[in-house]
C-alpha atoms as a PDB file:
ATOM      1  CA  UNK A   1     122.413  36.153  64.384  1.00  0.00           C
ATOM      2  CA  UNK A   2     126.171  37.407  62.902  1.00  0.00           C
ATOM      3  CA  UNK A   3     125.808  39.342  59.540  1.00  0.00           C
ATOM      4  CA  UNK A   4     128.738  39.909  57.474  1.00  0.00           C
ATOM      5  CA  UNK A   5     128.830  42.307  54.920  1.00  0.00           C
ATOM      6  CA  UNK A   6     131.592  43.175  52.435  1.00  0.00           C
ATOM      7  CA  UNK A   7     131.234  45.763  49.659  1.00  0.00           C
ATOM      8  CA  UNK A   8     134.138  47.138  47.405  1.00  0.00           C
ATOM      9  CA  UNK A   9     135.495  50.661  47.971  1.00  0.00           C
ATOM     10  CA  UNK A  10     134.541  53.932  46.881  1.00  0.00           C
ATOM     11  CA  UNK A  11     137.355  55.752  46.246  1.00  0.00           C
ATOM     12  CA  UNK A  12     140.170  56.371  44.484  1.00  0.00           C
ATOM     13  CA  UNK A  13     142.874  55.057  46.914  1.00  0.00           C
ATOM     14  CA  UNK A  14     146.295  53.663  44.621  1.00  0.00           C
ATOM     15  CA  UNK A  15     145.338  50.079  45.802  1.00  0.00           C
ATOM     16  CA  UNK A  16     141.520  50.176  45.774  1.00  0.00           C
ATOM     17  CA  UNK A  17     141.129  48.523  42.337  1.00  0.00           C
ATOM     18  CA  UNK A  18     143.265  45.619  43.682  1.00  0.00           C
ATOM     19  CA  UNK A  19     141.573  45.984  46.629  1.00  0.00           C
ATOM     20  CA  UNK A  20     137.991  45.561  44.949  1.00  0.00           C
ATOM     21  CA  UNK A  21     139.008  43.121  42.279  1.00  0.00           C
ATOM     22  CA  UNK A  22     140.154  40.457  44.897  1.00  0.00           C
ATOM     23  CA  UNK A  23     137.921  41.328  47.461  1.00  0.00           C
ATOM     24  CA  UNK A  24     135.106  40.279  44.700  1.00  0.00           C
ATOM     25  CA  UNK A  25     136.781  37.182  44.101  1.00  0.00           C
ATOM     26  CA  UNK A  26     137.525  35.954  47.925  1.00  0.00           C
ATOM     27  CA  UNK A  27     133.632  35.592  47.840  1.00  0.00           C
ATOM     28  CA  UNK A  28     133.046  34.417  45.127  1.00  0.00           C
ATOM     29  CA  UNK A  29     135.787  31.303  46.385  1.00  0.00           C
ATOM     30  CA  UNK A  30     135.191  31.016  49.860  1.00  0.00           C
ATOM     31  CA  UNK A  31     131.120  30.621  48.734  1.00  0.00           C
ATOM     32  CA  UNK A  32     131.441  27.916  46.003  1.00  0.00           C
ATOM     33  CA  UNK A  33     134.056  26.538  48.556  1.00  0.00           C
ATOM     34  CA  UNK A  34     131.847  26.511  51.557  1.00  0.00           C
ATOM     35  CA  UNK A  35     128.773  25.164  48.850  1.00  0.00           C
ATOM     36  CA  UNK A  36     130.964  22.505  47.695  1.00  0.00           C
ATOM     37  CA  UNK A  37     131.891  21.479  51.097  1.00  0.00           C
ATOM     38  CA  UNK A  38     128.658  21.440  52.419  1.00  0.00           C
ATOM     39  CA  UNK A  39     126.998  19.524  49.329  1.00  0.00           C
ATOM     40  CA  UNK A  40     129.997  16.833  49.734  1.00  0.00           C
ATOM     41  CA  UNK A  41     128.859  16.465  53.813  1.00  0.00           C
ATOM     42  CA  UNK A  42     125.064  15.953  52.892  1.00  0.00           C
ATOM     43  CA  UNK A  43     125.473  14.079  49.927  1.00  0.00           C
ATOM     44  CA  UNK A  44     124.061  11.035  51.283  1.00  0.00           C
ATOM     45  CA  UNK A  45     121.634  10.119  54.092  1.00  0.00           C
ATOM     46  CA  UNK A  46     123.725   7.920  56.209  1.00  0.00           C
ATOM     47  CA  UNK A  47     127.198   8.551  56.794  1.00  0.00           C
ATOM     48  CA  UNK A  48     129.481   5.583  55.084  1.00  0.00           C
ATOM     49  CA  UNK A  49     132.927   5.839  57.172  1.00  0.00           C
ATOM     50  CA  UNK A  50     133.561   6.480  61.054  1.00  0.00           C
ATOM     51  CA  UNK A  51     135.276   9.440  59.644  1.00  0.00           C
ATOM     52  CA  UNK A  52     131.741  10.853  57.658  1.00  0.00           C
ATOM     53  CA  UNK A  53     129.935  10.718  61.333  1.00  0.00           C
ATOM     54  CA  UNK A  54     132.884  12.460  63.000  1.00  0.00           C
ATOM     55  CA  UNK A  55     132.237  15.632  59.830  1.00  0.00           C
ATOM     56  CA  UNK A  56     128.854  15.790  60.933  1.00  0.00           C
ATOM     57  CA  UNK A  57     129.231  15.953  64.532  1.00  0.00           C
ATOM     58  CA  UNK A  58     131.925  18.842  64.115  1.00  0.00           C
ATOM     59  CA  UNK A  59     129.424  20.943  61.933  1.00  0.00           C
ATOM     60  CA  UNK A  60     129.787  24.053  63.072  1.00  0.00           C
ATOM     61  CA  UNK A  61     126.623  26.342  64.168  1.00  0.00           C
ATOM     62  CA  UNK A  62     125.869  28.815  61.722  1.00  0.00           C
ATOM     63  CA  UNK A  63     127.191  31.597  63.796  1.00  0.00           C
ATOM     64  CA  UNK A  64     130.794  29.679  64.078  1.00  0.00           C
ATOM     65  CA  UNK A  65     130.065  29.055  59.622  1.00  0.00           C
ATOM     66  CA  UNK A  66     130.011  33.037  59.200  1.00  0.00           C
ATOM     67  CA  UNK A  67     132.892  33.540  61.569  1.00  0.00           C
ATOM     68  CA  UNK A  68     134.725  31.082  59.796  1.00  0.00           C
ATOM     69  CA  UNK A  69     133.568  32.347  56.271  1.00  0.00           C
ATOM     70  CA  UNK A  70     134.886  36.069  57.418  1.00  0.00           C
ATOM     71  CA  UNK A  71     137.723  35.135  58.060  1.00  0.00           C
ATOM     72  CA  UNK A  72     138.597  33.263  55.208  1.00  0.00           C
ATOM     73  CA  UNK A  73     137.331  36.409  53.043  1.00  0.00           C
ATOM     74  CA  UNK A  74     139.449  38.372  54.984  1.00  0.00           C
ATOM     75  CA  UNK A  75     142.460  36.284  54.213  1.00  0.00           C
ATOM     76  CA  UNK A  76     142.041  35.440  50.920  1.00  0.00           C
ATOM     77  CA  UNK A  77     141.297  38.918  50.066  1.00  0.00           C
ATOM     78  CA  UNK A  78     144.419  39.912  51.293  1.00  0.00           C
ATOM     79  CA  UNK A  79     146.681  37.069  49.475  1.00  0.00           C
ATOM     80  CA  UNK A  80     144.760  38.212  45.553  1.00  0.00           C
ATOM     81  CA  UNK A  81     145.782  41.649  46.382  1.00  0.00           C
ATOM     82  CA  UNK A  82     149.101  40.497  47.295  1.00  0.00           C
ATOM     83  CA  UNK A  83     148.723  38.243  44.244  1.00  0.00           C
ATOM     84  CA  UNK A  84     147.447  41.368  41.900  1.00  0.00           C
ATOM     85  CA  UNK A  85     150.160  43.843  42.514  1.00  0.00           C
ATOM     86  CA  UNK A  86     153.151  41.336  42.046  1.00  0.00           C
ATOM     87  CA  UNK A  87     151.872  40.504  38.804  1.00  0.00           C
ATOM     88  CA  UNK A  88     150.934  44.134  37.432  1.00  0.00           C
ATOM     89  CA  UNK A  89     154.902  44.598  38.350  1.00  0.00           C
ATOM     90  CA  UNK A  90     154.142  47.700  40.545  1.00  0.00           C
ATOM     91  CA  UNK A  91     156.346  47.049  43.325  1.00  0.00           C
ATOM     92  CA  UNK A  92     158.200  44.163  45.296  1.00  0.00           C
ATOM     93  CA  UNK A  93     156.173  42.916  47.767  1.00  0.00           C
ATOM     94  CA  UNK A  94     158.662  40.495  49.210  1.00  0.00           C
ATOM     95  CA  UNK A  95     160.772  43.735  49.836  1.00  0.00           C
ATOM     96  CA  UNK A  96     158.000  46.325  50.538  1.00  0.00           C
ATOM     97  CA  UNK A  97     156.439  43.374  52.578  1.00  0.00           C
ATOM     98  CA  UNK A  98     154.708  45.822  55.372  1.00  0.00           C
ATOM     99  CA  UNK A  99     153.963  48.796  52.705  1.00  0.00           C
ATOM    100  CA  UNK A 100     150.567  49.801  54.063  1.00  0.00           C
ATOM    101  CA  UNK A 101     149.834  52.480  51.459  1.00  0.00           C
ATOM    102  CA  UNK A 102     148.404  49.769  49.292  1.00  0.00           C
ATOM    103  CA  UNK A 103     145.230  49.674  50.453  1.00  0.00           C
ATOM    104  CA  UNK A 104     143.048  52.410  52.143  1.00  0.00           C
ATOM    105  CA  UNK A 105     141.241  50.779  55.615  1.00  0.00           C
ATOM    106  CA  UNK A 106     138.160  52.220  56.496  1.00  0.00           C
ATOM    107  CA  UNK A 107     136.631  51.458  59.819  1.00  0.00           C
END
């Protein structure tokens, strides 16, 4: 069984708070995203289209869901924090496209 864990940094890194602030909310989308999807797929007891029974054969296992769900975390995280710093104004990120100083990695 794959467990994923994300948890905001502690430290004081210049792009931590972006980093935290959109890491928080790439959960909090992917989830209700996944949820919504999910709900949508299982809404009914019988699939009503060809396409419906195609869905449900494609379901991926839940090892493949939290792969999936990762990445999509991981990726959305990064587009808020690209998101977050263009608006506060701090730099330009179009220019300063491969400026790695704005967030601290920790492996």
């Amino acid at each position: 069984m794959i467990f994923n864990c994300f948890t905001a940094l502690d430290s004081n890194g210049p792009g931590d708070k972006f980093a935290n602030k959109s890491l928080e909310e790439a959960i909090k989308s992917v989830d209700e995203a996944i949820k919504r999807s999910i709900e949508k797929m299982f809404r009914s007891s019988q699939p009503k289209t060809p396409s419906d029974l195609l869905t449900l054969f494609r379901f991926p296992s839940p090892q493949a869901r939290e792969i999936a769900r990762s990445a999509e975390i991981f990726e959305r995280t990064i587009q808020l924090i690209h998101d977050h710093v263009e608006q506060q104004g701090l730099i330009n990120i179009t220019v300063n496209r491969y400026n790695t100083n704005l967030v601290n990695c920790y492996i």
